[in-house]
Protein backbone atom coordinates (compact mmCIF):
# COMPACT_ATOMS: atom_id res chain seq x y z
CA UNK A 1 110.03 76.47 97.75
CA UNK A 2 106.51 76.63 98.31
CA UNK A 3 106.65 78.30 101.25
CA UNK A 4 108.54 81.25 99.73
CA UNK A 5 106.96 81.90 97.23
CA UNK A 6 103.92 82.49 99.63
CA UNK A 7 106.01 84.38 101.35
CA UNK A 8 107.14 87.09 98.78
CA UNK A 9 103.16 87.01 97.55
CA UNK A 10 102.47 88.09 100.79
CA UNK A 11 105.26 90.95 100.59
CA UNK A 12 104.24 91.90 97.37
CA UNK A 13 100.27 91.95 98.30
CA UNK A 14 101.01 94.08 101.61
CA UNK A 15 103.56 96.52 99.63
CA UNK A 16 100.88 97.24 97.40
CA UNK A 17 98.25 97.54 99.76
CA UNK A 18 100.57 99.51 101.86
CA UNK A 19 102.29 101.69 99.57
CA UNK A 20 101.30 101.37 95.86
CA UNK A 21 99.55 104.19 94.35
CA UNK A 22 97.05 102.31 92.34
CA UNK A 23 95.33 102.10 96.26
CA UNK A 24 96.37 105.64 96.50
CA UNK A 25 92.72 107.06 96.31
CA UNK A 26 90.99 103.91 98.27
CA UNK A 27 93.36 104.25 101.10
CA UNK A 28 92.38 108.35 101.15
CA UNK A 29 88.84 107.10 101.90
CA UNK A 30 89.50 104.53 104.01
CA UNK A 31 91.66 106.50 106.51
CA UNK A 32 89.20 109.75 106.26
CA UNK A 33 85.70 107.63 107.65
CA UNK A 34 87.55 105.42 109.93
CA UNK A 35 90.96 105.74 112.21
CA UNK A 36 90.70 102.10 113.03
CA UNK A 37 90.92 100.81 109.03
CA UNK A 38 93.31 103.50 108.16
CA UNK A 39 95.82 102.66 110.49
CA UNK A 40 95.59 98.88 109.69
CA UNK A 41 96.11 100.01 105.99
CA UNK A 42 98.71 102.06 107.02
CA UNK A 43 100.95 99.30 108.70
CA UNK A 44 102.56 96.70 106.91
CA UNK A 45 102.65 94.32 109.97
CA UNK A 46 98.79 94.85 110.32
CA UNK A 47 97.97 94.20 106.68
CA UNK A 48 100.52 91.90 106.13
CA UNK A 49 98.26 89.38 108.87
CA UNK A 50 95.28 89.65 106.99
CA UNK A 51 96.89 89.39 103.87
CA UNK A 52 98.22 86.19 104.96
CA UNK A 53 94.70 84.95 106.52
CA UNK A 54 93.42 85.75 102.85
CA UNK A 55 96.40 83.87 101.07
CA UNK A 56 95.46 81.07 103.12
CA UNK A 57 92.12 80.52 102.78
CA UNK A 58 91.93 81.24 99.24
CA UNK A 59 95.42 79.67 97.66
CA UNK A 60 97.10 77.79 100.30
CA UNK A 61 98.51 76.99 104.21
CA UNK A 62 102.48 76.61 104.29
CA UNK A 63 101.77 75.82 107.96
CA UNK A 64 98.46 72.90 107.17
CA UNK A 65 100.58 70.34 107.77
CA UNK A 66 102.15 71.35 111.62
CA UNK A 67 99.06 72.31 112.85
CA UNK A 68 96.42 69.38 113.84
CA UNK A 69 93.61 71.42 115.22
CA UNK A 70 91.35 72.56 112.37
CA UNK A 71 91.48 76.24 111.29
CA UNK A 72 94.42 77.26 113.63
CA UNK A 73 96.57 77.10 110.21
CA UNK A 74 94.92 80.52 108.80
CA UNK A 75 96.11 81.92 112.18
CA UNK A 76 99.57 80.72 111.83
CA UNK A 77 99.95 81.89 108.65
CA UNK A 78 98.65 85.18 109.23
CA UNK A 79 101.93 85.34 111.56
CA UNK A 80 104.03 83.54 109.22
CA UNK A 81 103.24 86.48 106.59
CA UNK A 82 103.57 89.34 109.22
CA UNK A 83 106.95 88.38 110.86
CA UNK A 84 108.29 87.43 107.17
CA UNK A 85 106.99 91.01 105.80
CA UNK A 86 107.68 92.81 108.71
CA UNK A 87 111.39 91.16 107.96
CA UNK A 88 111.87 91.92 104.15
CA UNK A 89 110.06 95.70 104.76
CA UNK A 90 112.77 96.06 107.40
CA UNK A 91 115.85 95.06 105.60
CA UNK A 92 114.23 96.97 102.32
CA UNK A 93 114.14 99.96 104.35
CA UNK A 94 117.78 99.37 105.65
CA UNK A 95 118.91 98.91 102.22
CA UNK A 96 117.74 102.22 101.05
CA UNK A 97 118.95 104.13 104.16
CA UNK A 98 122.67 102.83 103.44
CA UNK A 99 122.87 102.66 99.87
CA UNK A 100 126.07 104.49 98.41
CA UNK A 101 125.64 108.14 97.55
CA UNK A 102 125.28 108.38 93.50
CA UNK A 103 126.02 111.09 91.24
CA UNK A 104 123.22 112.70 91.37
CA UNK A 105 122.74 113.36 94.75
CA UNK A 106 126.19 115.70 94.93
C-alpha cells in the first residue's frame, strides 16, 4: 500500500511540475535561459526520475529492501516513479482522447 501511495505522490508531484500553472511562470524562465532544464521540465518521464530520486531521499525507498548495495535504491526508484508516471500520464491521456462526446461539444 505503501508503495502506491509513493507512486501516485510521484504522479501528482510530476503533473504539477509538468503541467500545473502555479509553475506556470518558473517553467517560462527555466525553458528561456536553458534548453537542457526546459526540456527536462517539459517531460513527464524526465521529471518524473528526479522526482522520484527526491521522494526517496527525503520520505522513503519502496525498493530499500531489494536492493543490497548502498544508494542503488534512489536509482531504482527514480525508475520505479518514471515507468509508473510515464504509465498513469499515458492511460490519462488515453482516457481523455476516447471519452464520449457530451452535450456541449455538438
Amino acid at each position: 500500500m505503501e508503495t502506491l501511495i509513493w507512486i501516485l505522490t510521484a504522479y501528482g508531484m510530476t503533473n504539477i511540475l509538468v503541467y500545473g500553472s502555479i509553475f506556470e511562470k518558473q517553467r517560462y524562465w527555466i525553458k528561456k535561459y536553458s534548453t537542457f532544464f526546459g526540456d527536462l521540465i517539459s517531460c513527464m518521464m524526465c521529471t518524473s526520475t528526479w522526482v522520484g530520486f527526491f521522494l526517496s531521499i527525503v520520505f522513503f525507498s519502496p525498493t530499500n529492501t531489494i536492493t543490497f548495495i548502498p544508494y542503488t535504491h534512489i536509482f531504482f526508484d527514480g525508475m520505479l516513479a518514471s515507468g509508473s508516471v510515464w504509465a498513469i500520464n499515458a492511460l490519462v491521456e488515453w482516457l481523455e482522447e476516447n471519452r464520449p462526446p457530451s452535450e456541449e461539444d455538438f
